[in-house]
N, C-alpha and C. Protein backbone atom coordinates (compact mmCIF):
# COMPACT_ATOMS: atom_id res chain seq x y z
N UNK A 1 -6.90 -4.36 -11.36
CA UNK A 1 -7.38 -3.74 -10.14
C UNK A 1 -7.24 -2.23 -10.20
N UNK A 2 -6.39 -1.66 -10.65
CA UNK A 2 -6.19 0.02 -11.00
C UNK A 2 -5.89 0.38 -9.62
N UNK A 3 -5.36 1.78 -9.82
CA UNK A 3 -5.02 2.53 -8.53
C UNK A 3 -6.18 3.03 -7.67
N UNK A 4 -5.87 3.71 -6.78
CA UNK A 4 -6.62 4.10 -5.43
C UNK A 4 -5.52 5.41 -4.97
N UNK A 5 -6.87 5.99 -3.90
CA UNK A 5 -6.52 6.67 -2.89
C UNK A 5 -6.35 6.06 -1.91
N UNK A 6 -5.40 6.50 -0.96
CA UNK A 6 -5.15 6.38 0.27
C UNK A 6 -6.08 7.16 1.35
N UNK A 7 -6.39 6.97 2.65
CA UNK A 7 -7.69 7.44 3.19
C UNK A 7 -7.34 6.77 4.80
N UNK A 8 -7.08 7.86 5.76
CA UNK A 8 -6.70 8.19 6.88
C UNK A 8 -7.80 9.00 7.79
N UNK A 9 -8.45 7.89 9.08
CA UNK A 9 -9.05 9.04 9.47
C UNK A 9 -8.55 9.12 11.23
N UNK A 10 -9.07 10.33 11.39
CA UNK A 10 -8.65 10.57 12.98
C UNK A 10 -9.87 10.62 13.69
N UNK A 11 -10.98 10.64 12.67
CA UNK A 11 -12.58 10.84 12.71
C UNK A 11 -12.80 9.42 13.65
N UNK A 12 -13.54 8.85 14.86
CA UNK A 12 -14.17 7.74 14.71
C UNK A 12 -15.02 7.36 14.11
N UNK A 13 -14.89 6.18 12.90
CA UNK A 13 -16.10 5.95 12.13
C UNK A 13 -16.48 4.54 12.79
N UNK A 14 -15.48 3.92 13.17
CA UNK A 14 -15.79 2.11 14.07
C UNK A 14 -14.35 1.42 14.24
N UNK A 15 -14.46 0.56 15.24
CA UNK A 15 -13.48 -0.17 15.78
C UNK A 15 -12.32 -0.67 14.46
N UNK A 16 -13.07 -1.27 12.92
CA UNK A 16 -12.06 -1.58 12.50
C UNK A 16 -11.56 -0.81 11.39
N UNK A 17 -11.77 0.74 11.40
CA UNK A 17 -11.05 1.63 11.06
C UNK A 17 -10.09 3.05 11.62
N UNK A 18 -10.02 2.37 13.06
CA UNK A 18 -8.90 2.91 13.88
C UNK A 18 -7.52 2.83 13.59
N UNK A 19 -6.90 3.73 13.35
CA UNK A 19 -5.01 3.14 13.12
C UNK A 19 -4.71 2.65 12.23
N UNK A 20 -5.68 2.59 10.99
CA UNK A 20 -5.57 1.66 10.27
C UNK A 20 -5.54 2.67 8.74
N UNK A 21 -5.06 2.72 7.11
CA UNK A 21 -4.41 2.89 6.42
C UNK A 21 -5.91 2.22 5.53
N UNK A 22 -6.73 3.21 5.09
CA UNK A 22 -7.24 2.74 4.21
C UNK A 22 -6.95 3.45 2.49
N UNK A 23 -8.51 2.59 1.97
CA UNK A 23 -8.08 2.98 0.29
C UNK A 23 -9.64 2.79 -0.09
N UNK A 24 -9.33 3.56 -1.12
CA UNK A 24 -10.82 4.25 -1.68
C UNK A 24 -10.57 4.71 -3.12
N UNK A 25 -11.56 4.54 -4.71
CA UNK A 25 -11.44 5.14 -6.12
C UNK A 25 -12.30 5.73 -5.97
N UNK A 26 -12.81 5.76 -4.87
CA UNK A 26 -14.58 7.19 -5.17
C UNK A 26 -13.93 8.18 -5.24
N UNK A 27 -13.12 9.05 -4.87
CA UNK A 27 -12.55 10.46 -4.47
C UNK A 27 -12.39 11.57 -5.58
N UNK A 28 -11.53 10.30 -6.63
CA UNK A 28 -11.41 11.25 -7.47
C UNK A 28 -12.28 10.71 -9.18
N UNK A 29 -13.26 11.56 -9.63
CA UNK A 29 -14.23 11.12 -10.72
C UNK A 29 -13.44 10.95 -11.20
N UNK A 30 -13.91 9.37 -12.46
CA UNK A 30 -13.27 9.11 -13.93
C UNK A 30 -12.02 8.49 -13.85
N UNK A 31 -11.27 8.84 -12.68
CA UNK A 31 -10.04 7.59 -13.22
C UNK A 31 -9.37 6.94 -11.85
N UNK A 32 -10.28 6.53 -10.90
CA UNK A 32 -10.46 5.88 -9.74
C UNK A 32 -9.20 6.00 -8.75
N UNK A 33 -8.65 7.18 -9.13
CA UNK A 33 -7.74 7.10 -8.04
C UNK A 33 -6.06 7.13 -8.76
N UNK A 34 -4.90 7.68 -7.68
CA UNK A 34 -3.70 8.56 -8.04
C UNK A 34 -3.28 8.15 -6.81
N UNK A 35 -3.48 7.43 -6.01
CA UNK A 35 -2.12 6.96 -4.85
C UNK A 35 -2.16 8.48 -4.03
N UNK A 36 -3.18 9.12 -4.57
CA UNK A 36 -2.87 10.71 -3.36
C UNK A 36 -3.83 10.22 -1.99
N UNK A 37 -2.81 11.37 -0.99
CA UNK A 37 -3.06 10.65 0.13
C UNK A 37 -4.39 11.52 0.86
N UNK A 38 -5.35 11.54 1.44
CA UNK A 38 -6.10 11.66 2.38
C UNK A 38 -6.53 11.82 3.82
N UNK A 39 -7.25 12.87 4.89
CA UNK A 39 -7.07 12.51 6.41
C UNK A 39 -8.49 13.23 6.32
N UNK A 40 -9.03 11.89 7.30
CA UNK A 40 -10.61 12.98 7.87
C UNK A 40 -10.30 13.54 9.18
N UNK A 41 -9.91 14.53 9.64
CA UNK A 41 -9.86 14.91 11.05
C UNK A 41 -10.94 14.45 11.79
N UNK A 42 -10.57 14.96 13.22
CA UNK A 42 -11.45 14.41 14.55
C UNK A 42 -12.74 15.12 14.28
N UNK A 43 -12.81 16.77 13.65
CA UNK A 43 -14.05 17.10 13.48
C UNK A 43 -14.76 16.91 12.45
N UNK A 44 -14.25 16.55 11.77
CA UNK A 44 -14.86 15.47 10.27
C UNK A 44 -14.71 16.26 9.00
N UNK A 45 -13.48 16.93 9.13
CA UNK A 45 -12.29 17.78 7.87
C UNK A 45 -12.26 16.87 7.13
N UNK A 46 -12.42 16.49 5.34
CA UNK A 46 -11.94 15.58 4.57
C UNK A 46 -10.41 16.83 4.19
N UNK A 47 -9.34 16.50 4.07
CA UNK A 47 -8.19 17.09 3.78
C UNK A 47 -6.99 16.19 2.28
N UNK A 48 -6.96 16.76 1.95
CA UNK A 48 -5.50 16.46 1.20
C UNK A 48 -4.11 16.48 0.94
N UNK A 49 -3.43 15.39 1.44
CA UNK A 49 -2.14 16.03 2.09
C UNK A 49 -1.22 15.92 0.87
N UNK A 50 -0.25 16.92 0.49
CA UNK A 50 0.23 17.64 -0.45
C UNK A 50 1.87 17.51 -0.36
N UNK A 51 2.71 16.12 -0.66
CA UNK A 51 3.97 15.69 -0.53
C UNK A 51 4.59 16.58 -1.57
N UNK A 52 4.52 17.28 -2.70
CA UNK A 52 4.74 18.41 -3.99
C UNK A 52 5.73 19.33 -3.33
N UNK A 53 7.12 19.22 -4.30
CA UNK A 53 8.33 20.08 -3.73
C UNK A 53 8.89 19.71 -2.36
N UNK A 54 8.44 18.74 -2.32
CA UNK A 54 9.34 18.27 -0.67
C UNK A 54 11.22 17.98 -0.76
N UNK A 55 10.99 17.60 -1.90
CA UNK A 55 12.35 17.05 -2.38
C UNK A 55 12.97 17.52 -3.54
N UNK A 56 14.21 17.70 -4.29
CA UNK A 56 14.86 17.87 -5.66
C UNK A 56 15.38 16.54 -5.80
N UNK A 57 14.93 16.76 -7.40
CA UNK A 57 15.56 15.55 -8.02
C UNK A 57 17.18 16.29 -8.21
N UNK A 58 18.25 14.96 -8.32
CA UNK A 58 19.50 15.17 -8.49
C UNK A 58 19.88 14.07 -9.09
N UNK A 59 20.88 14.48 -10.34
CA UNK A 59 21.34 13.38 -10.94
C UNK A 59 22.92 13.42 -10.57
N UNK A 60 22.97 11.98 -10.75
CA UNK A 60 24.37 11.39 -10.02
C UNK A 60 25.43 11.34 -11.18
N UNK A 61 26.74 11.90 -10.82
CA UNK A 61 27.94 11.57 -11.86
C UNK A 61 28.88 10.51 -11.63
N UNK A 62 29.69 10.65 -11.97
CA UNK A 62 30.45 9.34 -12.21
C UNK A 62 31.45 10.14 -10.61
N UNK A 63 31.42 8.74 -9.66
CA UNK A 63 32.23 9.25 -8.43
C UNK A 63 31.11 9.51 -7.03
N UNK A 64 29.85 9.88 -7.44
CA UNK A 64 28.84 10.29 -6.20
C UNK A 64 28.58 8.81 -5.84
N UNK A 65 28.32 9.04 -4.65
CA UNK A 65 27.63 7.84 -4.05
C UNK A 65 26.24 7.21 -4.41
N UNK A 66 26.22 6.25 -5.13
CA UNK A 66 25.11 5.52 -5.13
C UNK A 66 25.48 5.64 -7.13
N UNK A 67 26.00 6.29 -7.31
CA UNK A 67 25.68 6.14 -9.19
C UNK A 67 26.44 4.71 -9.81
N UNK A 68 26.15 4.28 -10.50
CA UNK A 68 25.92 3.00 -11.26
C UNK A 68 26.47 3.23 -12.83
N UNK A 69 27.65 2.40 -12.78
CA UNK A 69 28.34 2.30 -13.80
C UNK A 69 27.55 1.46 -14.90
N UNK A 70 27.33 2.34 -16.56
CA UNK A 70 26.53 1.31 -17.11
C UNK A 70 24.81 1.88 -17.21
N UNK A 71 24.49 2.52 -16.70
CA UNK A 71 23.60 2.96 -16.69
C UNK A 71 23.23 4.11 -16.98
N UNK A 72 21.95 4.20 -17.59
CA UNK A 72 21.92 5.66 -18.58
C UNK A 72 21.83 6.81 -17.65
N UNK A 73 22.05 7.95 -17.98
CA UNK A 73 22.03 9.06 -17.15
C UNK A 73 21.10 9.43 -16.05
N UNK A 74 19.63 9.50 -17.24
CA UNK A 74 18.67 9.80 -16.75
C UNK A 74 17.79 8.67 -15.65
N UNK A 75 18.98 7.78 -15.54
CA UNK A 75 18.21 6.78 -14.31
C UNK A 75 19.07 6.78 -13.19
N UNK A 76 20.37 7.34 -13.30
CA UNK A 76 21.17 7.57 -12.19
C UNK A 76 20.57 9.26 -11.39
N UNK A 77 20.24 8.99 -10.51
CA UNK A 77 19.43 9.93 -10.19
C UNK A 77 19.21 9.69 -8.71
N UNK A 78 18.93 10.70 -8.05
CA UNK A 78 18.06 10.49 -6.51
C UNK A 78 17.58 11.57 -5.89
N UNK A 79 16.76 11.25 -4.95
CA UNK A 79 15.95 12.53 -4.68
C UNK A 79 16.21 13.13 -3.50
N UNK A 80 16.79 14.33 -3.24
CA UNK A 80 16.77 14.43 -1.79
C UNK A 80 16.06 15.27 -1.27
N UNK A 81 15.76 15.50 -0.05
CA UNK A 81 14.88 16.06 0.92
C UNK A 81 15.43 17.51 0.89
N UNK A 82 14.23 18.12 0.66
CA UNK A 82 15.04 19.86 0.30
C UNK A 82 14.56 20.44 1.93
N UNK A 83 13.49 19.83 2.69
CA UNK A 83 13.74 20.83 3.99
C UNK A 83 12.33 21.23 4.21
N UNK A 84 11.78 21.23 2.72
CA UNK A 84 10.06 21.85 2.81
C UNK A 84 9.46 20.72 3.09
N UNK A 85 8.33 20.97 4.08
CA UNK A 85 7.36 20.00 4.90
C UNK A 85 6.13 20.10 3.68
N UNK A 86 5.55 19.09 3.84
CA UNK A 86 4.38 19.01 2.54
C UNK A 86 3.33 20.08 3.80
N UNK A 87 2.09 20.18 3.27
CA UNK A 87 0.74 20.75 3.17
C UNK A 87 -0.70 19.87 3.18
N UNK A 88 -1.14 20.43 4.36
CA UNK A 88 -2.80 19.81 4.18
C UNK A 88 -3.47 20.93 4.18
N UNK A 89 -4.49 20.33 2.71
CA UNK A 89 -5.23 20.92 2.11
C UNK A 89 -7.02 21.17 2.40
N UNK A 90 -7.59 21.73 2.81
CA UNK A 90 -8.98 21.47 3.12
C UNK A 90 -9.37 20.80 1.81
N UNK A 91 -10.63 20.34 1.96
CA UNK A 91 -11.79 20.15 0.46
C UNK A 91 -12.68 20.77 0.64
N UNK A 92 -13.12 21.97 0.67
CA UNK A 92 -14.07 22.42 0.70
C UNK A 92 -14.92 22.00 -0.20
N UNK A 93 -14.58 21.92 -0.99
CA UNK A 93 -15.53 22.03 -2.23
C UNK A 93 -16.18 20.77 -2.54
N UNK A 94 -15.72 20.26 -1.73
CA UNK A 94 -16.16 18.00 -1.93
C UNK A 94 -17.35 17.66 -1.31
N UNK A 95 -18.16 17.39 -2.31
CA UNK A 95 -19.63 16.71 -2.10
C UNK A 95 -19.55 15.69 -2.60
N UNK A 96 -19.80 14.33 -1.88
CA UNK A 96 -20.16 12.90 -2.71
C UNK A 96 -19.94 11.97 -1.50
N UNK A 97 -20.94 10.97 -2.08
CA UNK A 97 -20.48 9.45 -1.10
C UNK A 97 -19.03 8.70 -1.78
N UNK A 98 -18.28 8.35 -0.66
CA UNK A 98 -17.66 7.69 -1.43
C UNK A 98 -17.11 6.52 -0.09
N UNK A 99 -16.88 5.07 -0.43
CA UNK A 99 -16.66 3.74 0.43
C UNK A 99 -15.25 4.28 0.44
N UNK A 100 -14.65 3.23 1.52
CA UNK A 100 -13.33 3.24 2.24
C UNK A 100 -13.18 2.32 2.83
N UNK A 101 -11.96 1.26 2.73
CA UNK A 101 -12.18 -0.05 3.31
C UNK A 101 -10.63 -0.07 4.04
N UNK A 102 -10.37 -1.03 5.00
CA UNK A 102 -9.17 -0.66 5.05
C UNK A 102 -8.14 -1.56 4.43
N UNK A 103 -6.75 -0.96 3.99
CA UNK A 103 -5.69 -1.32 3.10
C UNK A 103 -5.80 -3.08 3.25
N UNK A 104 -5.46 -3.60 4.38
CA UNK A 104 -5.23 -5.19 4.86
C UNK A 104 -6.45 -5.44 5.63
N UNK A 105 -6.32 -7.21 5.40
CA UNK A 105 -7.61 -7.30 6.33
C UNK A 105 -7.14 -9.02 6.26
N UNK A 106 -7.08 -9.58 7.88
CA UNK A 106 -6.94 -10.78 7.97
C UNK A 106 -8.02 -12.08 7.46
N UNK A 107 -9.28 -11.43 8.03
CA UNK A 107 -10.49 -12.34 7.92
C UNK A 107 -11.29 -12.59 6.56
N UNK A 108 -12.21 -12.73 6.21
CA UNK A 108 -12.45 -13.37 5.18
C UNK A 108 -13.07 -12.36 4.33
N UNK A 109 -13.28 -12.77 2.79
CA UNK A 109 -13.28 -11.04 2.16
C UNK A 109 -15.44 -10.73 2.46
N UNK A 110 -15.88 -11.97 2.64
CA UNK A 110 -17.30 -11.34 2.72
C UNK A 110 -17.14 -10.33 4.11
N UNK A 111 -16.05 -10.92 5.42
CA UNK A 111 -16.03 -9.72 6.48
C UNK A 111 -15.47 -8.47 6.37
N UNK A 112 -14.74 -8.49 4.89
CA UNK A 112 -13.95 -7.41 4.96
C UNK A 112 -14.85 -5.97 5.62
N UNK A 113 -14.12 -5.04 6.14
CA UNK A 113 -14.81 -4.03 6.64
C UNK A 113 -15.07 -2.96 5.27
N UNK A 114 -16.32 -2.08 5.12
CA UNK A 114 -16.29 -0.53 5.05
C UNK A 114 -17.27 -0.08 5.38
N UNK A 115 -16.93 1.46 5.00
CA UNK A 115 -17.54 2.49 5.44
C UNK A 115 -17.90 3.62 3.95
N UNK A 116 -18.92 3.57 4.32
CA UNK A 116 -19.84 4.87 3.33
C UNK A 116 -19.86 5.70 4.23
N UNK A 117 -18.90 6.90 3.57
CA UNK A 117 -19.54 8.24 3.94
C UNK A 117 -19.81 9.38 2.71
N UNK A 118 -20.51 10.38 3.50
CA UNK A 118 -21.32 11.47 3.00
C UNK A 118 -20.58 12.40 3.32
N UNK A 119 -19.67 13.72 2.56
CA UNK A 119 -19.14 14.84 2.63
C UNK A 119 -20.17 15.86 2.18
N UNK A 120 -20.09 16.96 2.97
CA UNK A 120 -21.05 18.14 2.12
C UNK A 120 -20.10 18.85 2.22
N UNK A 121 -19.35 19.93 0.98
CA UNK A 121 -18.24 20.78 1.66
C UNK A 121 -17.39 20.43 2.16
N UNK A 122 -16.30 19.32 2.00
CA UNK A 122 -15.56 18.95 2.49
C UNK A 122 -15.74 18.28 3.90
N UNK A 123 -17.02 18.39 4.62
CA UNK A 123 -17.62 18.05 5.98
C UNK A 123 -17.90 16.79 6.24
N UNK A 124 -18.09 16.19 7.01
CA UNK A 124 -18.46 14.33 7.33
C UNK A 124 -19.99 14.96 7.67
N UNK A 125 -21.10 14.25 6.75
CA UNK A 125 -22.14 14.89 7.42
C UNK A 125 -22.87 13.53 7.37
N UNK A 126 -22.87 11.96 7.54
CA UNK A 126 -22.94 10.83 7.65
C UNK A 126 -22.46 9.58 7.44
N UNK A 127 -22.22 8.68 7.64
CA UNK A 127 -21.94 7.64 7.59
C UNK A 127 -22.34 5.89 7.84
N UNK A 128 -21.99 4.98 7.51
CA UNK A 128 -22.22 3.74 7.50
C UNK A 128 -21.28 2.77 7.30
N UNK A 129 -20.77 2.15 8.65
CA UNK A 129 -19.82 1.18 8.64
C UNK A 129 -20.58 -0.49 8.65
N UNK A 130 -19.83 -1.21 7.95
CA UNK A 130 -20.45 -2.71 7.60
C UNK A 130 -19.41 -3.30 6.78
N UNK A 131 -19.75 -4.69 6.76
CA UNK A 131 -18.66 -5.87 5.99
C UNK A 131 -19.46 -6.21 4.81
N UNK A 132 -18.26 -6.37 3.75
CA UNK A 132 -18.73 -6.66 2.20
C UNK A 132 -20.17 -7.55 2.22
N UNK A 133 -20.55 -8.59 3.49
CA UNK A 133 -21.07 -9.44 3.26
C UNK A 133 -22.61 -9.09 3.96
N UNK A 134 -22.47 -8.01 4.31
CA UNK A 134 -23.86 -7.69 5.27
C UNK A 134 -24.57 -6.41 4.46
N UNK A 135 -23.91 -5.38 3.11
CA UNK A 135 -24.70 -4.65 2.87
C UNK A 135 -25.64 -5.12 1.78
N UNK A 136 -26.72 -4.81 2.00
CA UNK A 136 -28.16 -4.77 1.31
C UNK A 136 -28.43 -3.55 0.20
N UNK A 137 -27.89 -3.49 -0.95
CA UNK A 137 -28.35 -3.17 -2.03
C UNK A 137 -29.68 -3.02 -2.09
N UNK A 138 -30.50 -1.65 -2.61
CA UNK A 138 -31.65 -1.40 -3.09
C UNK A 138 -31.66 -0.96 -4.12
N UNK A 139 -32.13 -1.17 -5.43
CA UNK A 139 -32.62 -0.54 -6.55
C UNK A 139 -33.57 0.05 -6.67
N UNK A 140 -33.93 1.32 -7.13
CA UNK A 140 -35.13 2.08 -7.56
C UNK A 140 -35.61 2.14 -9.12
């Protein structure tokens, strides 16, 4: 199955992508996706939110809490919260269609929900919400 993006919107695109935690490999060309996270704002901002330096790694010695007797150095380790808040990033520069479905879905996979949208510039400049089982493929 390979990885994915994560894909958050505040945008209304339809009822069953409200509140809801989706995922998408269109985003990023050639290797379908990095677990990086995503938000379309209310005015239809595609953004990239930027968790990088939030935390230091710290390795644990013999006596700290949580280190593990027996275990190699470089896995006794933990990360803590240094204080810096991550960053959202515009996309300006993002042109492409790319689907978005959301993460879980109770009902059956032909209902599963998505949505095609169209960025120009980082912008929402259309869209199309529908279930796996209702879109109509055209070839030219």
């Amino acid at each position: 199955m390979g990885m994915f993006d994560y894909f958050r919107s505040s945008y209304y695109l339809d009822e069953s992508f409200v509140d809801v935690i989706c995922q998408t490999k269109d985003i990023e060309d050639g290797i379908g996706g990095t677990m990086t996270q995503y938000w379309l704002s209310p005015d239809g901002q595609l953004y990239r939110i930027d968790y990088s330096e939030t935390a230091d790694f710290v390795e644990l010695k013999e006596g700290d809490e949580g280190y593990q007797e027996g275990k190699l150095s470089m896995l006794n380790f933990k990360w803590i919260s240094n204080g810096t808040h991550g960053r959202v990033i515009p996309m300006y520069g993002f042109t492409k269609y790319i689907t978005v479905y959301p993460e879980s879905w109770d009902g059956e996979w032909e209902h599963w929900p998505e949505c095609r949208i169209h960025f120009k510039g980082g912008v929402l400049q259309d869209y199309e919400c529908s279930s796996k089982g209702e879109w109509k493929y055209e070839t030219h």
